[in-house]
PDB file of N, CA and C in Angstrom:
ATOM      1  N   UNK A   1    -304.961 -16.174-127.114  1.00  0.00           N
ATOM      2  CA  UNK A   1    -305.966 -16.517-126.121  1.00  0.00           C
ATOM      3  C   UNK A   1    -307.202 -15.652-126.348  1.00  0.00           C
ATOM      4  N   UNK A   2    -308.388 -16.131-126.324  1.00  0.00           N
ATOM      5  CA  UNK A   2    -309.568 -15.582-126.392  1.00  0.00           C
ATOM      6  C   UNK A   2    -310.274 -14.791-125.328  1.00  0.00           C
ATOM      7  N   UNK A   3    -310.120 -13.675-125.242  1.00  0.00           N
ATOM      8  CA  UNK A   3    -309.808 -13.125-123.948  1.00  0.00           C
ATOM      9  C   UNK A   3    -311.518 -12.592-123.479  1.00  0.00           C
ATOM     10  N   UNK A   4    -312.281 -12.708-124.166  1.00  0.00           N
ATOM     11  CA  UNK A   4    -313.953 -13.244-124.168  1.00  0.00           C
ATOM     12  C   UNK A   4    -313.855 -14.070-123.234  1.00  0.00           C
ATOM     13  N   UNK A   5    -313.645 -15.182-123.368  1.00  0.00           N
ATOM     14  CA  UNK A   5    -313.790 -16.840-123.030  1.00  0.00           C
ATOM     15  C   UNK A   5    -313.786 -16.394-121.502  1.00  0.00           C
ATOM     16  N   UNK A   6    -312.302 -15.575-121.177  1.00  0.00           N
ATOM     17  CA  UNK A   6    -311.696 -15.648-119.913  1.00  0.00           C
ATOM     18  C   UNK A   6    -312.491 -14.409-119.413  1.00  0.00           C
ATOM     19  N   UNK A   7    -312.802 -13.457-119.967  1.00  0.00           N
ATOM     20  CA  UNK A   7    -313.830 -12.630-119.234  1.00  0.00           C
ATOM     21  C   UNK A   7    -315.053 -13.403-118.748  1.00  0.00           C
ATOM     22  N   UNK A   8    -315.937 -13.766-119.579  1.00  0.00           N
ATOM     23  CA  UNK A   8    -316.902 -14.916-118.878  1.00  0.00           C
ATOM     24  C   UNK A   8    -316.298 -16.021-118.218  1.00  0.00           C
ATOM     25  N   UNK A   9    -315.586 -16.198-117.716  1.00  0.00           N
ATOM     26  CA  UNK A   9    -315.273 -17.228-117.349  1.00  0.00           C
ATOM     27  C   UNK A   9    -315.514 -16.428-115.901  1.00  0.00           C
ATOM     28  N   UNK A  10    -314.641 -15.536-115.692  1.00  0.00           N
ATOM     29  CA  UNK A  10    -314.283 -15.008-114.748  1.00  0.00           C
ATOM     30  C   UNK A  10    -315.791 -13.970-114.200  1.00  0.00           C
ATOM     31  N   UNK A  11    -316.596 -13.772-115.168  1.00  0.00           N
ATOM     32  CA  UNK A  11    -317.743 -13.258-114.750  1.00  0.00           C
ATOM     33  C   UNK A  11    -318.663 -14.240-114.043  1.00  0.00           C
ATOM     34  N   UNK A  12    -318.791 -15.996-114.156  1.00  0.00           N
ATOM     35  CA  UNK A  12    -319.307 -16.922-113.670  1.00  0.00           C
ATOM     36  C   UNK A  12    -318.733 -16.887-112.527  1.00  0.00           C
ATOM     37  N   UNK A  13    -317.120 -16.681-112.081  1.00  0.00           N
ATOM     38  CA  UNK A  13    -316.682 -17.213-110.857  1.00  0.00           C
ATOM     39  C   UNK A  13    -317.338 -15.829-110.046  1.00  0.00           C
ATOM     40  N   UNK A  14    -317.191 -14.663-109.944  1.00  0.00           N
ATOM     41  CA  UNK A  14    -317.571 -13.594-109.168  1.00  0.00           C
ATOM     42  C   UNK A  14    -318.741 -12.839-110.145  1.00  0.00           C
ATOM     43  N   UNK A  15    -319.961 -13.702-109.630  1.00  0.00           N
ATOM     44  CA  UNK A  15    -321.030 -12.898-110.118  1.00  0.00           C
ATOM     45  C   UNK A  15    -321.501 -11.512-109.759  1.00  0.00           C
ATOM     46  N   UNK A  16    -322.338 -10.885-110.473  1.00  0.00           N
ATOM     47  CA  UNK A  16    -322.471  -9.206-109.668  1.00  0.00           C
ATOM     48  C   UNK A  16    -322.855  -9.187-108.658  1.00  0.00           C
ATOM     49  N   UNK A  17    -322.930  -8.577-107.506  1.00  0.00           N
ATOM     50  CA  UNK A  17    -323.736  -8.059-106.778  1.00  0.00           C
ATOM     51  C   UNK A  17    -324.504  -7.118-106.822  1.00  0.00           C
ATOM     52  N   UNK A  18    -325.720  -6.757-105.617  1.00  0.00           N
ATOM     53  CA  UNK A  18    -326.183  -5.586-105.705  1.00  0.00           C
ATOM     54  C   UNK A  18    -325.578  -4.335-105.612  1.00  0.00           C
ATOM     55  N   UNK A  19    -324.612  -4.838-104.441  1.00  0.00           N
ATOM     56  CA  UNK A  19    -323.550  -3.237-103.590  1.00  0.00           C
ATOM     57  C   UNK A  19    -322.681  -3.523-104.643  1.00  0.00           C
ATOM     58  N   UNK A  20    -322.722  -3.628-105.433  1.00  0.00           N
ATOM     59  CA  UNK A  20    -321.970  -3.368-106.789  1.00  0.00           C
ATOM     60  C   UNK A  20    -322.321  -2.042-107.970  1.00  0.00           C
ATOM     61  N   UNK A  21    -323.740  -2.033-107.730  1.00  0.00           N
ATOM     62  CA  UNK A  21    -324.279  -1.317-108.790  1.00  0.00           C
ATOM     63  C   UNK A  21    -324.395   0.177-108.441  1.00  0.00           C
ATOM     64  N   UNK A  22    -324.027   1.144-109.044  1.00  0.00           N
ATOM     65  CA  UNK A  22    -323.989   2.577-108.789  1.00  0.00           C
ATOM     66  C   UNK A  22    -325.163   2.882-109.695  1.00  0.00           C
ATOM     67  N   UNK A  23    -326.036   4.000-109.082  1.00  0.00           N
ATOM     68  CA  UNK A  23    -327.058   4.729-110.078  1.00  0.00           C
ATOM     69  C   UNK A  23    -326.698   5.205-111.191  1.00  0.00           C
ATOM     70  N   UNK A  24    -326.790   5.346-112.667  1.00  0.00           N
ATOM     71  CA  UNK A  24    -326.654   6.511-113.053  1.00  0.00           C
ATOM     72  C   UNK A  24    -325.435   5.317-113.760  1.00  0.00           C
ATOM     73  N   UNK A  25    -324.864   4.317-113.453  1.00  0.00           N
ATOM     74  CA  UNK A  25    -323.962   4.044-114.310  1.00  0.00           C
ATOM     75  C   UNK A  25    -324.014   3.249-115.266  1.00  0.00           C
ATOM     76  N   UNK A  26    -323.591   3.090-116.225  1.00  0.00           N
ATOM     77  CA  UNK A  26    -323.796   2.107-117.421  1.00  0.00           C
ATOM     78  C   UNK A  26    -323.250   0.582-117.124  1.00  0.00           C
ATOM     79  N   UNK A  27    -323.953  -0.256-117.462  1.00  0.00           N
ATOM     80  CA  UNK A  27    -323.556  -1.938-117.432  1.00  0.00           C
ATOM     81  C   UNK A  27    -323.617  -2.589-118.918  1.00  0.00           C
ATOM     82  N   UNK A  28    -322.480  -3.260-119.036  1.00  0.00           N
ATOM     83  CA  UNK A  28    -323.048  -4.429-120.131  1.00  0.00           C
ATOM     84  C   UNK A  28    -323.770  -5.441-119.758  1.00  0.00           C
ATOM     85  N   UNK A  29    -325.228  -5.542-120.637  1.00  0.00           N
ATOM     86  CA  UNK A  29    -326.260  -6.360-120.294  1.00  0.00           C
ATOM     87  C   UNK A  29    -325.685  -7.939-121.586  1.00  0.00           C
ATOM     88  N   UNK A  30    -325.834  -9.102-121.306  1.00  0.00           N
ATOM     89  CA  UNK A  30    -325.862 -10.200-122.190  1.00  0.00           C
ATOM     90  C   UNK A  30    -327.054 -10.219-123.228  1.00  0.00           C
ATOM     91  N   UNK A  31    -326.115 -10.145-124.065  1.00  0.00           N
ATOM     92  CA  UNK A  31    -326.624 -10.228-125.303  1.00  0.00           C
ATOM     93  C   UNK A  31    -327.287  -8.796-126.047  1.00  0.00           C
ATOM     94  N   UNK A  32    -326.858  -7.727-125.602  1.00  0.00           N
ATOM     95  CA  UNK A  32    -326.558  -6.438-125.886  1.00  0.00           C
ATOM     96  C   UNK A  32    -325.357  -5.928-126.078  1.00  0.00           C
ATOM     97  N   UNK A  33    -325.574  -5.072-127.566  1.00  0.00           N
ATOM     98  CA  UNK A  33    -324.558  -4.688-127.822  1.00  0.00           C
ATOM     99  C   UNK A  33    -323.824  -3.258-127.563  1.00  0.00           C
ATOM    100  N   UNK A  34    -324.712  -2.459-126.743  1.00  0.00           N
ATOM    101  CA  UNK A  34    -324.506  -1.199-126.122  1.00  0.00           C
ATOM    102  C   UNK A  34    -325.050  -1.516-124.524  1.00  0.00           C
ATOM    103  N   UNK A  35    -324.505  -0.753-124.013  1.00  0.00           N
ATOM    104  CA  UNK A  35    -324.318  -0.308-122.439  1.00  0.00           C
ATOM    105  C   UNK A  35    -325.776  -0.215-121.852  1.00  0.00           C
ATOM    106  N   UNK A  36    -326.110  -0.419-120.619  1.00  0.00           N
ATOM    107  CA  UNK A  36    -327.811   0.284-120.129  1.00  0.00           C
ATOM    108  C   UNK A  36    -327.076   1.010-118.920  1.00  0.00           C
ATOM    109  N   UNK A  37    -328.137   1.787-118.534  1.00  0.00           N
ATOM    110  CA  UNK A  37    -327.730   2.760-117.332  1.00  0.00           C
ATOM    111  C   UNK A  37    -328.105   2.282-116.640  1.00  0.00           C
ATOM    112  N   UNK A  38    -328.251   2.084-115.462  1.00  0.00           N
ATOM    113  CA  UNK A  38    -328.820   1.404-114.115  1.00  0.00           C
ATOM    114  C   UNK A  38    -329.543   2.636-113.315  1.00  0.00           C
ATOM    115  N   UNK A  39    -330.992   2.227-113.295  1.00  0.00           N
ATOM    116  CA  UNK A  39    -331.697   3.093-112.834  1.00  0.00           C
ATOM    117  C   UNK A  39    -332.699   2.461-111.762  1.00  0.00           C
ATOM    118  N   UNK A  40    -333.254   3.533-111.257  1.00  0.00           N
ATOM    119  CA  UNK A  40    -333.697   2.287-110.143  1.00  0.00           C
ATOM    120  C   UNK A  40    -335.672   3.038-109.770  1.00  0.00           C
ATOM    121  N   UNK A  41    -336.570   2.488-110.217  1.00  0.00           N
ATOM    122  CA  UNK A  41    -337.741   3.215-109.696  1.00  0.00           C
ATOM    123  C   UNK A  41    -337.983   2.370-108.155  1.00  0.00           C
ATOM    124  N   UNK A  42    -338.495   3.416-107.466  1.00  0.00           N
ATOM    125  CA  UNK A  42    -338.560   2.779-106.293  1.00  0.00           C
ATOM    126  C   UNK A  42    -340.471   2.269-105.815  1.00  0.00           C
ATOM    127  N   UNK A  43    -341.127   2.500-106.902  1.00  0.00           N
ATOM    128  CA  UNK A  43    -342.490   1.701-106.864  1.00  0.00           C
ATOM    129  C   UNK A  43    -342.712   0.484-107.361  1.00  0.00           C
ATOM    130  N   UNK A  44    -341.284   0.384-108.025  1.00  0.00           N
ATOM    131  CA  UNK A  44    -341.104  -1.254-108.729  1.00  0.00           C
ATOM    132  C   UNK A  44    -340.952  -2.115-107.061  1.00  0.00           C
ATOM    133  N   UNK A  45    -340.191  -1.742-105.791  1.00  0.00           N
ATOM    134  CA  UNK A  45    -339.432  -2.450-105.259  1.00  0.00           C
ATOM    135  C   UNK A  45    -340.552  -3.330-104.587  1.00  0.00           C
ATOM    136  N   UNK A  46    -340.402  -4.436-103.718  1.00  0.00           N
ATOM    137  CA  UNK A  46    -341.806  -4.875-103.204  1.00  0.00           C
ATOM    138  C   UNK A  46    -340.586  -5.201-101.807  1.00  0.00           C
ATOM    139  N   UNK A  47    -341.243  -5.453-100.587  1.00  0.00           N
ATOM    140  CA  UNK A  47    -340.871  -6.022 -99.630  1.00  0.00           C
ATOM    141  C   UNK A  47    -340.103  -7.303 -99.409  1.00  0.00           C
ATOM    142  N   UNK A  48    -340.364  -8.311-100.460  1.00  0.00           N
ATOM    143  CA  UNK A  48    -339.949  -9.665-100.461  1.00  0.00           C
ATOM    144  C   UNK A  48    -339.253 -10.161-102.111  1.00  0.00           C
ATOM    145  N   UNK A  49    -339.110  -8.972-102.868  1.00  0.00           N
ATOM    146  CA  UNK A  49    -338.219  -8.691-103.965  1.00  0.00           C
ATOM    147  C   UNK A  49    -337.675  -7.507-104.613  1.00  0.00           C
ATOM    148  N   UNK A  50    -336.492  -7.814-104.847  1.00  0.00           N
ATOM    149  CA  UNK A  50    -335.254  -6.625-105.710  1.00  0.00           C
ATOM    150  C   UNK A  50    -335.901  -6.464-106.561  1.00  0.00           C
ATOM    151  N   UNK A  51    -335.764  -5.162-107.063  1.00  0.00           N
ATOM    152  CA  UNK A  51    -336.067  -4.718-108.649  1.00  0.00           C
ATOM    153  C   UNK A  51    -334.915  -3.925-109.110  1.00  0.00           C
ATOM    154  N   UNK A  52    -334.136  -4.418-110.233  1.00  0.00           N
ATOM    155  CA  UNK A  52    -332.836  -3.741-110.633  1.00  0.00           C
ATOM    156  C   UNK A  52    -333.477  -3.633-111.732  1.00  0.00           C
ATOM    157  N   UNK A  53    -333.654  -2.124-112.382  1.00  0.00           N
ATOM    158  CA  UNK A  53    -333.863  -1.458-113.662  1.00  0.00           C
ATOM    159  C   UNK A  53    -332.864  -1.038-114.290  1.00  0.00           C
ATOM    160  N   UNK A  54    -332.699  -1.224-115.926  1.00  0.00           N
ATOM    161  CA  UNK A  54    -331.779  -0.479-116.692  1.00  0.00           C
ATOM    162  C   UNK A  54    -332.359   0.033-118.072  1.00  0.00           C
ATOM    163  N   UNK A  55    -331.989   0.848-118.454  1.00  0.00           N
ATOM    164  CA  UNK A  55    -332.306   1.737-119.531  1.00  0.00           C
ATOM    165  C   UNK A  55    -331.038   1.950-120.719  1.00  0.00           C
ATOM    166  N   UNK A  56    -331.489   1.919-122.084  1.00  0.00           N
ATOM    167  CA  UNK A  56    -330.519   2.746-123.048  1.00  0.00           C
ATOM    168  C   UNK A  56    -331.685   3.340-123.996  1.00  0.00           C
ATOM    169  N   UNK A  57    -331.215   4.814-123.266  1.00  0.00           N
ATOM    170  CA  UNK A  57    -331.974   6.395-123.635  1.00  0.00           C
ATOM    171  C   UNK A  57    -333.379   5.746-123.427  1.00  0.00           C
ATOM    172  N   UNK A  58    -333.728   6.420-124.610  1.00  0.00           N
ATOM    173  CA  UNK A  58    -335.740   6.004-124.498  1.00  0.00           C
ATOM    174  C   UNK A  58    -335.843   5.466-125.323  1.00  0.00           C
ATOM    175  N   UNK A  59    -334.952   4.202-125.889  1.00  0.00           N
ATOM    176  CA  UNK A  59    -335.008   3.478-126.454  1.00  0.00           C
ATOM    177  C   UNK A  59    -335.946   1.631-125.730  1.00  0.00           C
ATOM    178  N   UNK A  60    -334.421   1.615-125.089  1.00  0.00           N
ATOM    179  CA  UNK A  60    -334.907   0.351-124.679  1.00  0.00           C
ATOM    180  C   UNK A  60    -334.868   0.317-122.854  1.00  0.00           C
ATOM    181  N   UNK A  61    -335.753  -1.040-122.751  1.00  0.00           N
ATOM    182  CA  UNK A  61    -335.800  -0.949-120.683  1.00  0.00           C
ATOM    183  C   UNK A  61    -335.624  -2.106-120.350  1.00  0.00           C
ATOM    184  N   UNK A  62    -335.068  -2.900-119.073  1.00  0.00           N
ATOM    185  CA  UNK A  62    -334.899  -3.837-118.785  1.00  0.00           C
ATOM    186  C   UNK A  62    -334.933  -3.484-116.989  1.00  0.00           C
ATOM    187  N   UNK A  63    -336.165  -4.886-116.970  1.00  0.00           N
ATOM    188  CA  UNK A  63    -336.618  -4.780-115.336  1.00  0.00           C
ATOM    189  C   UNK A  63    -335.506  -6.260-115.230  1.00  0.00           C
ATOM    190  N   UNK A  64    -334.872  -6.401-113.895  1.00  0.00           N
ATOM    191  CA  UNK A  64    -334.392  -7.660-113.794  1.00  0.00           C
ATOM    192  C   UNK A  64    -334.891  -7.999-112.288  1.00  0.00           C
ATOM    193  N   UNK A  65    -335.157  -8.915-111.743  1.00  0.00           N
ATOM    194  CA  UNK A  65    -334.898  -9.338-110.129  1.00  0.00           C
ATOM    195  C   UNK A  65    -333.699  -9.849-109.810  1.00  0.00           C
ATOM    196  N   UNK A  66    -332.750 -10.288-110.586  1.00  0.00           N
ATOM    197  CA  UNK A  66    -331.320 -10.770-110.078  1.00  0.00           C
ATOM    198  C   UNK A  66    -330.413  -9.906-111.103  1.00  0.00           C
ATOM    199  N   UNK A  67    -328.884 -10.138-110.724  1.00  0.00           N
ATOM    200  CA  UNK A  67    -328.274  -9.965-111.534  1.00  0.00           C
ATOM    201  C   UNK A  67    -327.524 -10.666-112.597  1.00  0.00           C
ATOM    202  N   UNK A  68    -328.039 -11.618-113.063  1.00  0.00           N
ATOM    203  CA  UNK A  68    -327.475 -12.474-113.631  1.00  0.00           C
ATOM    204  C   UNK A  68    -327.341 -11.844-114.946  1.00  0.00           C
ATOM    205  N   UNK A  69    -328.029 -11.971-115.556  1.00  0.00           N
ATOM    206  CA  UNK A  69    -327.689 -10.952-116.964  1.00  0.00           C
ATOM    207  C   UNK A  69    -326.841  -9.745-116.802  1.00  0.00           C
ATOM    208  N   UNK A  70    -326.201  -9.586-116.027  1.00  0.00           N
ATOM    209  CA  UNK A  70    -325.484  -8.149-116.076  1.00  0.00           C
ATOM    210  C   UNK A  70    -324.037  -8.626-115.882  1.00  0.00           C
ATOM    211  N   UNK A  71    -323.272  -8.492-117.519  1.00  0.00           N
ATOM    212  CA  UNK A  71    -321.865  -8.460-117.328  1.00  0.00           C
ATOM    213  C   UNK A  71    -320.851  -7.952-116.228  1.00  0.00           C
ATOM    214  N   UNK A  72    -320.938  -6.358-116.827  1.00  0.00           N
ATOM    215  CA  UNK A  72    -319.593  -5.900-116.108  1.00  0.00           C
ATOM    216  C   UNK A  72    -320.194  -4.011-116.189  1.00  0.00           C
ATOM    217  N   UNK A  73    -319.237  -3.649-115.591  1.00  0.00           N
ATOM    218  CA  UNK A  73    -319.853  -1.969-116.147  1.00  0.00           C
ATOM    219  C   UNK A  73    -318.920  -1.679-117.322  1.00  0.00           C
ATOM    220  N   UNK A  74    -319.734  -1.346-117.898  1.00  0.00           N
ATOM    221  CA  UNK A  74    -319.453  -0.512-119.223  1.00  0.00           C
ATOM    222  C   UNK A  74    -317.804   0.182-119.593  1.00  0.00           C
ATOM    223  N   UNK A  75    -317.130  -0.307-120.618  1.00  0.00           N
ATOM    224  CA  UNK A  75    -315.632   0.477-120.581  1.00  0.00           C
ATOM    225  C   UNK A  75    -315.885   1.862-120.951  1.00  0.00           C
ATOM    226  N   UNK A  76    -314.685   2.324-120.992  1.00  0.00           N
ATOM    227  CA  UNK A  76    -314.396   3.945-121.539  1.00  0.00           C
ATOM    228  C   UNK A  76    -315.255   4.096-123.024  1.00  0.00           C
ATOM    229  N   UNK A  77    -314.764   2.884-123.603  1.00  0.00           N
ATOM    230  CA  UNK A  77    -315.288   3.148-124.857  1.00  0.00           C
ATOM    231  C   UNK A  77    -316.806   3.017-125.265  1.00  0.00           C
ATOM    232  N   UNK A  78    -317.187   2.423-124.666  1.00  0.00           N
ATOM    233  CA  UNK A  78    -318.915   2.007-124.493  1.00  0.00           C
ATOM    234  C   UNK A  78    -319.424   3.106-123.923  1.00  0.00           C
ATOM    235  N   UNK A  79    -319.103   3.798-122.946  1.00  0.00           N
ATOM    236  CA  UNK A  79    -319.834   5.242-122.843  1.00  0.00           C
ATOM    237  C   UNK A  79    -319.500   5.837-123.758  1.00  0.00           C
ATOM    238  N   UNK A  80    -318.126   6.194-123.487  1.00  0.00           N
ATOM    239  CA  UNK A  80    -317.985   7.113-125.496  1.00  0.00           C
ATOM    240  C   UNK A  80    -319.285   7.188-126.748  1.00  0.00           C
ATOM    241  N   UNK A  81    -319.430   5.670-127.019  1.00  0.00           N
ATOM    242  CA  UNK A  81    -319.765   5.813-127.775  1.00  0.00           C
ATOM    243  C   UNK A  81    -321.862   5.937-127.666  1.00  0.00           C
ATOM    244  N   UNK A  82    -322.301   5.519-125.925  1.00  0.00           N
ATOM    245  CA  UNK A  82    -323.452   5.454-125.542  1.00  0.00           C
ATOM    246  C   UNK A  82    -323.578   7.158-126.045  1.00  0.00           C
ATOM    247  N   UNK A  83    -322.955   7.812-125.269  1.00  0.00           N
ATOM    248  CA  UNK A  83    -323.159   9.289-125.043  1.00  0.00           C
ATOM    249  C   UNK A  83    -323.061   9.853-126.522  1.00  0.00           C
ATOM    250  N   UNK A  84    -322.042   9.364-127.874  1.00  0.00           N
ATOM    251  CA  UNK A  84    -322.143  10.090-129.059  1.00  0.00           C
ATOM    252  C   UNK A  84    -323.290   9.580-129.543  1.00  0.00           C
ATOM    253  N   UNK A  85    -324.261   8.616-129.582  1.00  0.00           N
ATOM    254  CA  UNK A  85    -325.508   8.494-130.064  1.00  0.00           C
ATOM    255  C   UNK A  85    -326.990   8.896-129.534  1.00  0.00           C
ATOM    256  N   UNK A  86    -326.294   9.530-128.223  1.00  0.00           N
ATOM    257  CA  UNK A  86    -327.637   9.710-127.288  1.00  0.00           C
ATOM    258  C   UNK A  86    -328.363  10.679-128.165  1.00  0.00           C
ATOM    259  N   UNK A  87    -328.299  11.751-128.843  1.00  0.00           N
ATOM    260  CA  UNK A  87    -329.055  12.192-129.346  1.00  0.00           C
ATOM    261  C   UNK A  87    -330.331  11.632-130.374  1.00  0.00           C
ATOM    262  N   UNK A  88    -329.288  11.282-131.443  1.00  0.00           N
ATOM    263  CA  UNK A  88    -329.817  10.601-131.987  1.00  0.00           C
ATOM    264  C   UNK A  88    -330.938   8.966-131.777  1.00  0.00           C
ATOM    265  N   UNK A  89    -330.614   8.270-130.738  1.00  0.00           N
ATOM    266  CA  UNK A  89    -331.030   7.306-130.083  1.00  0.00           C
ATOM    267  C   UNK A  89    -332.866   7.821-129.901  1.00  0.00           C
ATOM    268  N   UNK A  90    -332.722   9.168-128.834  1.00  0.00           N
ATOM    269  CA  UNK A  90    -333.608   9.725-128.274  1.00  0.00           C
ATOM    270  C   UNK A  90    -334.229  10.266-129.281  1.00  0.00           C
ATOM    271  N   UNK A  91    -334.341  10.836-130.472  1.00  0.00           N
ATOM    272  CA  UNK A  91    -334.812  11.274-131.798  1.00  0.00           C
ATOM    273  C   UNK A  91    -335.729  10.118-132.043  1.00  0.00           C
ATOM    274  N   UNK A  92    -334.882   8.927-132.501  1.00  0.00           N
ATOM    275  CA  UNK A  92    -335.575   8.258-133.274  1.00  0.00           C
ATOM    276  C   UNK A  92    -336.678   7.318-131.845  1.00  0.00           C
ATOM    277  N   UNK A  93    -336.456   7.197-130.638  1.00  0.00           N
ATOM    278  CA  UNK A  93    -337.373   6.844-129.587  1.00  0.00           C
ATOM    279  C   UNK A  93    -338.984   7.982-130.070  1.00  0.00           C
ATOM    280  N   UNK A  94    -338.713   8.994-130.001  1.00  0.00           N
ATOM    281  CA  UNK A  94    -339.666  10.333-129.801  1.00  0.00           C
ATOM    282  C   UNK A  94    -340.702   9.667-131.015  1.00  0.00           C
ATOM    283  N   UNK A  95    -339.387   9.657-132.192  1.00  0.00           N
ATOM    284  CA  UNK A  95    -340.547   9.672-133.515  1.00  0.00           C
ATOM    285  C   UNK A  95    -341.334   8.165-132.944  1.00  0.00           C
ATOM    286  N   UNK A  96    -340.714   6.964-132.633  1.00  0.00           N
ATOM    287  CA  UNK A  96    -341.616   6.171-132.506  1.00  0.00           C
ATOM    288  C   UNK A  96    -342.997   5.776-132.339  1.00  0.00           C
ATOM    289  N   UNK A  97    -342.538   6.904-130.885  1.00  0.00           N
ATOM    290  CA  UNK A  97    -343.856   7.105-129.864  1.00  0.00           C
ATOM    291  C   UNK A  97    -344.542   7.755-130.389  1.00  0.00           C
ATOM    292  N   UNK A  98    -344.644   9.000-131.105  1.00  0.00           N
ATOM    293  CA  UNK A  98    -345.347   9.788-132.037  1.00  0.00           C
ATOM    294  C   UNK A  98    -346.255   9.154-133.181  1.00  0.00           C
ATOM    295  N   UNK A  99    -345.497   8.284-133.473  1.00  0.00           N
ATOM    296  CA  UNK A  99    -346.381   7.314-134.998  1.00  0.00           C
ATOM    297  C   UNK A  99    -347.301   6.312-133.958  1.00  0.00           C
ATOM    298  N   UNK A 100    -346.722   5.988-133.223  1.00  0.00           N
ATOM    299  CA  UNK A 100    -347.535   4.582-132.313  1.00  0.00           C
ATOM    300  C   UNK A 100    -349.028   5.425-132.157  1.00  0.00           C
ATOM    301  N   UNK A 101    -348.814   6.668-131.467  1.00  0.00           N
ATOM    302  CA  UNK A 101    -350.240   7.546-130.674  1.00  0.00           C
ATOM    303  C   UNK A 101    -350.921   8.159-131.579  1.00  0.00           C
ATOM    304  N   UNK A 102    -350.090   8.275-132.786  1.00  0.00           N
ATOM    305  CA  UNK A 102    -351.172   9.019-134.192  1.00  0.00           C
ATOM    306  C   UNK A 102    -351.645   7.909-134.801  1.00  0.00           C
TER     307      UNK A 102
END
């Protein structure tokens, strides 16, 4: 059994919620292959819409208004392996930004 299939399957029947999401914790985003953290700026928020932010390192950012793109939170092993590249991740973010402004 394709046990993918039945995870989405089962991610369509009970979609995320908001009171679902903890600060600070990692989610699998669709169609990403590493974890984002769920972060939240609070000048994004407006009165008459959600703003759910996620991040991986200072790499990449993702503003959402729903949760639809957001799998599941992140396993054991997906932090494992978020946290053994964070260095490196954040290295090669720095140099980016460095070549972009020179």
């Amino acid at each position: 059994m394709n046990w993918v299939k039945v995870l989405n399957f089962i991610d369509g029947i009970f979609p995320f919620e908001e009171k679902d999401l903890r600060l600070g914790t990692l989610y699998k985003i669709k169609g990403e292959e590493l974890p984002f953290r769920y972060i939240q700026y609070s000048h994004l928020r407006s009165l008459d819409k959600k703003t759910f932010c996620f991040k991986h390192h200072q790499l990449k950012e993702y503003t959402f208004n729903d949760l639809s793109r957001v799998e599941r939170e992140a396993t054991p092993e997906e932090v494992r392996i978020y946290n053994l590249i964070k260095e490196h991740v954040n290295e090669i973010a720095d140099k980016t930004t460095q070549s972009y402004y020179n």
